[in-house]
C-alpha atoms as a PDB file:
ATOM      1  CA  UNK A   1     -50.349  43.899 -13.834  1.00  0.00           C
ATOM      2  CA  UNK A   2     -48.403  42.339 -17.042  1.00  0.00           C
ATOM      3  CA  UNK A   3     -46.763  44.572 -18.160  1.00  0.00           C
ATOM      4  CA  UNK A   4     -46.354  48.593 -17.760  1.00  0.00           C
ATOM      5  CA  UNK A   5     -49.274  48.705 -21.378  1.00  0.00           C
ATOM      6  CA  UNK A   6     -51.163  45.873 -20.553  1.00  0.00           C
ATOM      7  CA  UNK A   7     -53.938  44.080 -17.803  1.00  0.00           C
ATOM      8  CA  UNK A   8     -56.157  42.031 -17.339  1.00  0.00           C
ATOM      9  CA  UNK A   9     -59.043  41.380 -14.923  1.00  0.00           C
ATOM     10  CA  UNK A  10     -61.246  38.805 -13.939  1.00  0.00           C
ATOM     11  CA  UNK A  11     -65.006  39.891 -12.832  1.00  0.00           C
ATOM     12  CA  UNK A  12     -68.554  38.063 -12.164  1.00  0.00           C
ATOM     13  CA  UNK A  13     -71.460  40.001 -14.199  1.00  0.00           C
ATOM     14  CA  UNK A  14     -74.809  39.637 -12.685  1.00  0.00           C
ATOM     15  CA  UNK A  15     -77.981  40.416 -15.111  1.00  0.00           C
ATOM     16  CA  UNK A  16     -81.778  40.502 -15.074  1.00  0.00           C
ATOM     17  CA  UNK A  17     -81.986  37.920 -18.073  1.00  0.00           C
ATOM     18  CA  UNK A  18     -84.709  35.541 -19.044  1.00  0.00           C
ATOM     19  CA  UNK A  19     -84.235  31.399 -18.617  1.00  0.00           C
ATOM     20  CA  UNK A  20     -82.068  30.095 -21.857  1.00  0.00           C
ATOM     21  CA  UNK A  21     -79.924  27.036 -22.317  1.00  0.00           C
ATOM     22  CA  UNK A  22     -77.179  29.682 -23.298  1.00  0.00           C
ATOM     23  CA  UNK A  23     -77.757  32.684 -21.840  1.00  0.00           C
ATOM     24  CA  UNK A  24     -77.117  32.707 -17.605  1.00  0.00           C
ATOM     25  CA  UNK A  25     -78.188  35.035 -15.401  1.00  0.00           C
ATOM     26  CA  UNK A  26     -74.157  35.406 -13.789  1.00  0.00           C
ATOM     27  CA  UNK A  27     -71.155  34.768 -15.772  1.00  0.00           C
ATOM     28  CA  UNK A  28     -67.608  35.156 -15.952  1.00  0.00           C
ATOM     29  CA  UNK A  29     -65.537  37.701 -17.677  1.00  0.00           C
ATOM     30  CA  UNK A  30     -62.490  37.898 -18.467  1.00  0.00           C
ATOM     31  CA  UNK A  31     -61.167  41.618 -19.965  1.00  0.00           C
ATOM     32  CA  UNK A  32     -57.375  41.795 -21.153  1.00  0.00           C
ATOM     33  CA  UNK A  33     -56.239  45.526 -22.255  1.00  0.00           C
ATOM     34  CA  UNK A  34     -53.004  46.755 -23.682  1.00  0.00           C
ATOM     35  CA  UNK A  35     -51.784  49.496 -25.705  1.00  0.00           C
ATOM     36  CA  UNK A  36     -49.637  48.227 -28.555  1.00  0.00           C
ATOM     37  CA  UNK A  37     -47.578  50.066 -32.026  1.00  0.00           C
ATOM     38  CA  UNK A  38     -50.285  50.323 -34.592  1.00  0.00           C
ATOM     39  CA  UNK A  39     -47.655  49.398 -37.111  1.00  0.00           C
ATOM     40  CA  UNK A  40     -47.929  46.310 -35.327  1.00  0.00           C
ATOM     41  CA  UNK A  41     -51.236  45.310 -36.415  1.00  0.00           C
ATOM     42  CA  UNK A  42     -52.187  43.813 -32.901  1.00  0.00           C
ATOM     43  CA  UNK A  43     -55.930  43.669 -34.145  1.00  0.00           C
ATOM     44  CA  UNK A  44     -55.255  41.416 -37.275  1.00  0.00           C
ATOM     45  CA  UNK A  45     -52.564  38.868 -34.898  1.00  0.00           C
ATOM     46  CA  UNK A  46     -55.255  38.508 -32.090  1.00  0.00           C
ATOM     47  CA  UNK A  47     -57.752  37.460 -34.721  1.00  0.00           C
ATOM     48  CA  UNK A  48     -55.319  34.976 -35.651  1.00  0.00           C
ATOM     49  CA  UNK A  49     -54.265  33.690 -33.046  1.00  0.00           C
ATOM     50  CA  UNK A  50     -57.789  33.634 -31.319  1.00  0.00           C
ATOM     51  CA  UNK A  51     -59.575  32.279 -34.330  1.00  0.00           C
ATOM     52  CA  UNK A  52     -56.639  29.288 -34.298  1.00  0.00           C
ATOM     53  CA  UNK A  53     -57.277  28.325 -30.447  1.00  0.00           C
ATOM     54  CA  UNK A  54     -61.048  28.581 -30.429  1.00  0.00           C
ATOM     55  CA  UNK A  55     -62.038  27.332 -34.264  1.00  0.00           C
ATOM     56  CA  UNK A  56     -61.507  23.452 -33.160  1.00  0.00           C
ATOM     57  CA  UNK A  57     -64.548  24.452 -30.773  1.00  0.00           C
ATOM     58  CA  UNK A  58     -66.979  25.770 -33.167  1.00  0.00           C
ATOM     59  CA  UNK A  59     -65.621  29.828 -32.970  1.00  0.00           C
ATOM     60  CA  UNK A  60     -65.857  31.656 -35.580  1.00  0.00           C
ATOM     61  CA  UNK A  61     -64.954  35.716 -35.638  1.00  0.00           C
ATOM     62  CA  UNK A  62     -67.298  38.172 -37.119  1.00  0.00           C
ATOM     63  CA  UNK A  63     -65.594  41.758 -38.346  1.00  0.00           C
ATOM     64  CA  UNK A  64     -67.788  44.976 -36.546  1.00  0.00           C
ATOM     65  CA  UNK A  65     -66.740  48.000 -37.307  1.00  0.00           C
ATOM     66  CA  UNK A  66     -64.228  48.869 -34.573  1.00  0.00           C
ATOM     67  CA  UNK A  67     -63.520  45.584 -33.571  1.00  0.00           C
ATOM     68  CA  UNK A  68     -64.434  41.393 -34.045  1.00  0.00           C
ATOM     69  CA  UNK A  69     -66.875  39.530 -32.217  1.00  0.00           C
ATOM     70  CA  UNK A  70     -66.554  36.111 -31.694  1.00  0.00           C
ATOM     71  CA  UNK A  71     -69.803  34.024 -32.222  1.00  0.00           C
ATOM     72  CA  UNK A  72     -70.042  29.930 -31.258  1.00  0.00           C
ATOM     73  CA  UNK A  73     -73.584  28.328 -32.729  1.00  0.00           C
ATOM     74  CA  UNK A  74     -76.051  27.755 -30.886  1.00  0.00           C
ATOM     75  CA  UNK A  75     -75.474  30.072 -27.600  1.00  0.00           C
ATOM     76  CA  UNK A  76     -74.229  33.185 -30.314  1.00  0.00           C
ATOM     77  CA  UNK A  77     -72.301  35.850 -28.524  1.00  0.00           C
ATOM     78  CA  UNK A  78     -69.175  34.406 -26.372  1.00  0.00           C
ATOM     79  CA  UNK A  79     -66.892  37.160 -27.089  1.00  0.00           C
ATOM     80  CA  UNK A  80     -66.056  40.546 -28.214  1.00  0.00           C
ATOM     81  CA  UNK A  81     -62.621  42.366 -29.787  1.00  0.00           C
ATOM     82  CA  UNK A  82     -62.108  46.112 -30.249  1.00  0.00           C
ATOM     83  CA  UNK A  83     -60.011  49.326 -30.552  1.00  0.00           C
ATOM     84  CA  UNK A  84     -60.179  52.690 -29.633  1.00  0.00           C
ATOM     85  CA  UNK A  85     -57.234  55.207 -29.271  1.00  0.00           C
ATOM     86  CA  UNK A  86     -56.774  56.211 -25.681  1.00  0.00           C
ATOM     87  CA  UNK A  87     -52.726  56.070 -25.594  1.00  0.00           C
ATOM     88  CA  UNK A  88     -50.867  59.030 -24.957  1.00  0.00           C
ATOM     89  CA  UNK A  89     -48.805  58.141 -28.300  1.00  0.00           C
ATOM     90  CA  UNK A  90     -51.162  58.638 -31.701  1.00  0.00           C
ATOM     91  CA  UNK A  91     -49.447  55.881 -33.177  1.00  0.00           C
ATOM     92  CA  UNK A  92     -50.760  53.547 -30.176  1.00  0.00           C
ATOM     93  CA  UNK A  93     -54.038  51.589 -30.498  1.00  0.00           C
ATOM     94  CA  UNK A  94     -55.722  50.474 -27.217  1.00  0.00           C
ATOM     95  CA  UNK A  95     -57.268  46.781 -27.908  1.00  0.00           C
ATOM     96  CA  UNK A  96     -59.577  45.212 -25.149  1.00  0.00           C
ATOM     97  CA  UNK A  97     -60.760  41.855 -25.421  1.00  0.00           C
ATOM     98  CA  UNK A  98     -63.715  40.479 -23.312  1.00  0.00           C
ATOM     99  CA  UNK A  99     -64.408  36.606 -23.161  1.00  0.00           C
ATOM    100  CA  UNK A 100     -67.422  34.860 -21.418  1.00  0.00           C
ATOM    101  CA  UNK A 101     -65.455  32.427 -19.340  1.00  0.00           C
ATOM    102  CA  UNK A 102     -68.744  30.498 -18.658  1.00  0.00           C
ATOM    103  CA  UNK A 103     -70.357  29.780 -21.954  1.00  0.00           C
ATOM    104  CA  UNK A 104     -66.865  29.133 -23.481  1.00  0.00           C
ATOM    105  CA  UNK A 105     -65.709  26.690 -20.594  1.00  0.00           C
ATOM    106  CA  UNK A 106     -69.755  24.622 -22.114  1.00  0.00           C
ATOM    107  CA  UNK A 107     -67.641  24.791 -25.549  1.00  0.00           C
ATOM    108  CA  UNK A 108     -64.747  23.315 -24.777  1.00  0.00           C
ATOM    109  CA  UNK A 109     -65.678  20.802 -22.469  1.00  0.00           C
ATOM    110  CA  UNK A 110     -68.627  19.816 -24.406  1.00  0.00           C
ATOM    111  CA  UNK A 111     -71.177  20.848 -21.052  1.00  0.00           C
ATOM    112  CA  UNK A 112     -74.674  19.889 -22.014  1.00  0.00           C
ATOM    113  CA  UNK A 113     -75.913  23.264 -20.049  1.00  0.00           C
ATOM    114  CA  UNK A 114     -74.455  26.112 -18.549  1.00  0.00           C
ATOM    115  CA  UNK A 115     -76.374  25.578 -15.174  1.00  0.00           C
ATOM    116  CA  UNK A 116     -73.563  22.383 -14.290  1.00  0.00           C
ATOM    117  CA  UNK A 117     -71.057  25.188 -14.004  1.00  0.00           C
ATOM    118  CA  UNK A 118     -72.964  26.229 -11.036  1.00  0.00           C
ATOM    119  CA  UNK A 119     -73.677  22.628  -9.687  1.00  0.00           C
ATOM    120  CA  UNK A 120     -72.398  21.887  -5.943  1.00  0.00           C
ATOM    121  CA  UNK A 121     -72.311  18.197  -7.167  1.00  0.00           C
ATOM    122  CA  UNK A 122     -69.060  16.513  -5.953  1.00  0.00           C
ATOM    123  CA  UNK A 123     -69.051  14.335  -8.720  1.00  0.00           C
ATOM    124  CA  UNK A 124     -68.722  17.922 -11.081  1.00  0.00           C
ATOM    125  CA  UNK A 125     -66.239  19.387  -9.046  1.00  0.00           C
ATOM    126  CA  UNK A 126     -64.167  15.911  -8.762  1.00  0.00           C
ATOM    127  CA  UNK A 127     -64.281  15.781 -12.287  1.00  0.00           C
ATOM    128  CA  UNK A 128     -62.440  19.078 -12.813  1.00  0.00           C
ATOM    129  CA  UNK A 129     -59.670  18.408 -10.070  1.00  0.00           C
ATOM    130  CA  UNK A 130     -58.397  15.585 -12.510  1.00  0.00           C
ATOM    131  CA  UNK A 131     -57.994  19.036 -14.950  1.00  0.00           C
ATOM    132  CA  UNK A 132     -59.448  17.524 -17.863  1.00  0.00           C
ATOM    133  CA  UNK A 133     -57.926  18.209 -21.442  1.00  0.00           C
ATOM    134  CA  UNK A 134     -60.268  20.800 -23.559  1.00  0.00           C
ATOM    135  CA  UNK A 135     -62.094  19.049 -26.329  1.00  0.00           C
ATOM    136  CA  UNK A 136     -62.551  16.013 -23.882  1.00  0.00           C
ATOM    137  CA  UNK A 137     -66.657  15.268 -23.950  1.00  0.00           C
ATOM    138  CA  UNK A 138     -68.018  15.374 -20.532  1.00  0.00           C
ATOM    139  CA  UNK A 139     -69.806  12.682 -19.370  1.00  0.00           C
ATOM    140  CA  UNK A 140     -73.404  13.111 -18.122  1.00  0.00           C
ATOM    141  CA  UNK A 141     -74.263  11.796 -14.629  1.00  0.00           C
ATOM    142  CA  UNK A 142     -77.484  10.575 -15.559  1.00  0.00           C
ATOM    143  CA  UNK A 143     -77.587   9.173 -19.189  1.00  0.00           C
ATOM    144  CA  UNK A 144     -81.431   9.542 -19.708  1.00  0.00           C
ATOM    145  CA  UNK A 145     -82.333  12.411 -17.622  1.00  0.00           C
ATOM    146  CA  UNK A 146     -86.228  12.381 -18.221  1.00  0.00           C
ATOM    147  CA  UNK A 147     -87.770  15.972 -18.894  1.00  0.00           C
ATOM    148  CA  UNK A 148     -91.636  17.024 -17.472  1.00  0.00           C
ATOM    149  CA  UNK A 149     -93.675  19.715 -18.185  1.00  0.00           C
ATOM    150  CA  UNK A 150     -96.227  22.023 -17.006  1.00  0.00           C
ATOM    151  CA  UNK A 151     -98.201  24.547 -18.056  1.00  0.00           C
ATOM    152  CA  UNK A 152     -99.225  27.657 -16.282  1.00  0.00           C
ATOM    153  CA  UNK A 153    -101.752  30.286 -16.557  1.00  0.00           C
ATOM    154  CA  UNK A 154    -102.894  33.360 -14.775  1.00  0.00           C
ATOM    155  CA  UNK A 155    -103.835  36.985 -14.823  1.00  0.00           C
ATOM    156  CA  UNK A 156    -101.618  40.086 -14.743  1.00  0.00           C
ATOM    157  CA  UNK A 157    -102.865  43.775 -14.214  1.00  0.00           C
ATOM    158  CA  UNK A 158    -101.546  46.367 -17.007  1.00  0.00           C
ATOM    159  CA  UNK A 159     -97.663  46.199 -16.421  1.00  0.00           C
ATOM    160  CA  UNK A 160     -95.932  42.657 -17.005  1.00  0.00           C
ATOM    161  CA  UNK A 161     -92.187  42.451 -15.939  1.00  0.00           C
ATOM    162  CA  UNK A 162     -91.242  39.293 -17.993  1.00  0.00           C
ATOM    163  CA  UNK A 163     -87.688  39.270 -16.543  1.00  0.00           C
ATOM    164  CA  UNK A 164     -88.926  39.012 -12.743  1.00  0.00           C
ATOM    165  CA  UNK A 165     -91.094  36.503 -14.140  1.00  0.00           C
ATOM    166  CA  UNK A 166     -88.461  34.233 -15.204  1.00  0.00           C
ATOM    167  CA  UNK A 167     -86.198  35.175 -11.935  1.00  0.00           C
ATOM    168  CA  UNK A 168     -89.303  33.287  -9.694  1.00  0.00           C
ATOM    169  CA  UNK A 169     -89.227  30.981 -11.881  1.00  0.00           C
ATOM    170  CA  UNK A 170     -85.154  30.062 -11.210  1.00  0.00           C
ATOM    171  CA  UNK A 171     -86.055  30.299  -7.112  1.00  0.00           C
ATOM    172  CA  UNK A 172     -89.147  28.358  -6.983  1.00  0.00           C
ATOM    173  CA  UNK A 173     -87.374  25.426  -9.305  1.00  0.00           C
ATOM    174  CA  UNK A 174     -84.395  25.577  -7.500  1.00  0.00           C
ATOM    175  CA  UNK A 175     -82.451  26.030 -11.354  1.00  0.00           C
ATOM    176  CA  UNK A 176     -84.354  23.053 -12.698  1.00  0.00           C
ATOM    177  CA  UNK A 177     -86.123  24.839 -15.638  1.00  0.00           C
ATOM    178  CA  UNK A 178     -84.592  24.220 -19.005  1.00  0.00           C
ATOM    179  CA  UNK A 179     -87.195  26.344 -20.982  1.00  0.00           C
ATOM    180  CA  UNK A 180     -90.464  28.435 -20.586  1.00  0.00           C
ATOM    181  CA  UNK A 181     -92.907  29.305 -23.631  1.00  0.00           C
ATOM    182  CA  UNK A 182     -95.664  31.422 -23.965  1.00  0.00           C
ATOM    183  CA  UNK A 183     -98.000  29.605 -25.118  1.00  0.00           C
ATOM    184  CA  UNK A 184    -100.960  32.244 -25.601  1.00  0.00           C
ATOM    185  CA  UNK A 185    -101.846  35.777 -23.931  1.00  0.00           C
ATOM    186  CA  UNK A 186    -105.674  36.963 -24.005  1.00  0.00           C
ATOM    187  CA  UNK A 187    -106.370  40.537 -23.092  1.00  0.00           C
ATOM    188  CA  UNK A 188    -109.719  41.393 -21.530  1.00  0.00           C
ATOM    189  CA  UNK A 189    -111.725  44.052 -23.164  1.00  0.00           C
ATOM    190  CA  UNK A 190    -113.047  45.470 -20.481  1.00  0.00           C
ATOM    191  CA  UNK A 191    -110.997  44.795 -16.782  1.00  0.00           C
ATOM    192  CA  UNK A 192    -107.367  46.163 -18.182  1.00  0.00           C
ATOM    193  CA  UNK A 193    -106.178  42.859 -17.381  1.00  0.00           C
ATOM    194  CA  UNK A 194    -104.045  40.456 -19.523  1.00  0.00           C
ATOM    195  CA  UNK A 195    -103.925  36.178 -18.978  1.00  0.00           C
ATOM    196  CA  UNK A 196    -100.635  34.730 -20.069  1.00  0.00           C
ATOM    197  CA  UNK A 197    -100.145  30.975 -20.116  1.00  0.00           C
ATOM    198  CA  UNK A 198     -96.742  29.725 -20.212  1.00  0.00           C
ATOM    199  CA  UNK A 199     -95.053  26.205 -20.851  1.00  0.00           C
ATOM    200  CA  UNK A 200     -92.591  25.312 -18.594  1.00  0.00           C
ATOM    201  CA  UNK A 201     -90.090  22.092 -19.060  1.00  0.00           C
ATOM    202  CA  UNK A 202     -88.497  20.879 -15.766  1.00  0.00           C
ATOM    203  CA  UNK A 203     -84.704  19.342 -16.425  1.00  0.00           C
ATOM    204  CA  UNK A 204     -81.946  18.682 -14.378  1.00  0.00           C
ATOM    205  CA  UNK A 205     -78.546  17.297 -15.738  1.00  0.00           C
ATOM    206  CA  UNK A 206     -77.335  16.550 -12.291  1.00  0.00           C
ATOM    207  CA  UNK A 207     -79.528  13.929 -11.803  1.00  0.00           C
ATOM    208  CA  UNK A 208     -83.260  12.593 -12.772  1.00  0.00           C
ATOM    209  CA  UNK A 209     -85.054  14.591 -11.336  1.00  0.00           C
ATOM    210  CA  UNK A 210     -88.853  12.925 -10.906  1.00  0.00           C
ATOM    211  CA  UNK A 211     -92.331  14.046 -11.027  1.00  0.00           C
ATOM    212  CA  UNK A 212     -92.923  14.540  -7.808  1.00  0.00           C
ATOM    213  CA  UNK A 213     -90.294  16.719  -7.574  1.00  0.00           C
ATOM    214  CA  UNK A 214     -91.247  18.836 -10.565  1.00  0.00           C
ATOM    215  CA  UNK A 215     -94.739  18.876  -9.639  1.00  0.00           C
ATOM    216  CA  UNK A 216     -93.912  20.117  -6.117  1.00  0.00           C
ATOM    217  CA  UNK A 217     -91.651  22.632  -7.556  1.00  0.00           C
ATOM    218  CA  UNK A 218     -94.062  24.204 -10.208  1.00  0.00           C
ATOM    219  CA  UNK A 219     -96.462  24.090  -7.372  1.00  0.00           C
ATOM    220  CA  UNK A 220     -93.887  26.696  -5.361  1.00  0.00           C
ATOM    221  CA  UNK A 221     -94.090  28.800  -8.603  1.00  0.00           C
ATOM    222  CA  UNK A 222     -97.785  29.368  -8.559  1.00  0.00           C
ATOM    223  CA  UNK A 223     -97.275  30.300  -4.829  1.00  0.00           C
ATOM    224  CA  UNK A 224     -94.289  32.769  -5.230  1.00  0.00           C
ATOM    225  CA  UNK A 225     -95.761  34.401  -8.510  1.00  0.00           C
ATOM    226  CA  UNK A 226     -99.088  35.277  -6.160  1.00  0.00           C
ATOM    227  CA  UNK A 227     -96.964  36.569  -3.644  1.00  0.00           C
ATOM    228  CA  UNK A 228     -94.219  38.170  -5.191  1.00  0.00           C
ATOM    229  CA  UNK A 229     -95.927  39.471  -8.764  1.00  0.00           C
ATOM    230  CA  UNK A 230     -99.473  39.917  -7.331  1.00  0.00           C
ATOM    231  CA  UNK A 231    -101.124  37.585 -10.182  1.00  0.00           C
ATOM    232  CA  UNK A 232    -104.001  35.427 -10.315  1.00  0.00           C
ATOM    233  CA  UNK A 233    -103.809  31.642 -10.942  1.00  0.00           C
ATOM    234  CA  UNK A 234    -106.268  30.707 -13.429  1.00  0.00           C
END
């Protein structure tokens, strides 16, 4: 607790999401909540002051109705700020503000992709101890990390999950794919069944990760996806 009107809480969100550069599948939250005077304007001095510390890093606050929400280019959505009256006073105003720890730790420290925040590397975690100022660049471990892709097909019955798709996808590449594309789908006219061929690009910024090892991985994914989503390689 802060304060008798105000907390705040730290908690890990977990969600079925597709692969993006910006958008993980876990993050960090961090929710602050206090009831404050209305004559106070606490929604107006939060902008400020939130829109002063996070501007340098490419932050800018959007007006909602209720409430701001603060968008970075190109990940969108790193933050939200709104009201509601729940104090036992009607001249309080309950403000909450909700911040994703994760993609706004890849703002400030200039990360190249969320997925280093979850790196076991010891060179990521050494580099951290040293508490680096925000604004400092980060420096890649591998300056030229070389990209590969792969393309595959297959057939689906009726029903297509395309968020379990894209959790295989994290297992059987071990969090080494960057970005998946559909390429082209082609339903069949007669068997109720639908062929979907995706474009996959292999990536690691932890270190360069080679052919074979991309290969071996996509190979995994045709494996799982007959296993776990019942489909047919093409």
């Amino acid at each position: 607790m802060v304060s008798p009107a105000c907390y705040l809480a730290l908690a890990a969100w977990f969600s079925r999401t597709c692969l993006s550069t910006f958008g993980p599948p876990a993050f960090h939250e961090l929710l602050l909540r206090g009831i404050f005077p209305s004559e106070c304007e606490p929604m107006k001095l939060l902008g400020q002051r939130l829109e002063e510390l996070l501007a340098p890093y490419g932050v800018s606050l959007v007006t909602e109705q209720g409430g701001l929400r603060l968008i970075a280019q190109p990940m969108g959505l790193v933050g939200r700020v709104f009201a509601s009256d729940e104090g036992d006073n009607i001249s309080d105003v309950c403000v909450t503000v909700s911040l994703n720890l994760d993609l706004l730790a890849v703002l400030l420290f200039s990360l190249p992709d969320w997925r280093l925040l979850w790196s076991h590397d010891p060179r990521f975690i050494q580099h951290f101890e040293l508490c680096p100022s925000p604004g400092k660049p980060f420096q890649p471990f591998s300056l030229y990390p070389e990209p590969f892709s792969f393309d595959i097909s297959f057939w689906t019955g009726p029903t297509w999950d395309e968020r379990k798709f894209h959790a295989v996808i994290r297992e059987a590449s071990h969090g080494t794919v960057e970005q998946v594309k559909l390429i082209d789908t082609f339903s069949h006219p007669d068997l109720s069944q639908t062929s979907y061929c995706y474009r996959l690009i292999y990536h690691s910024h932890t270190h360069a990760l080679s052919h074979t090892q991309a290969l071996h991985f996509h190979k995994d994914l045709e494996t799982f996806l007959t296993s776990r989503l019942q489909v047919t390689i093409r």
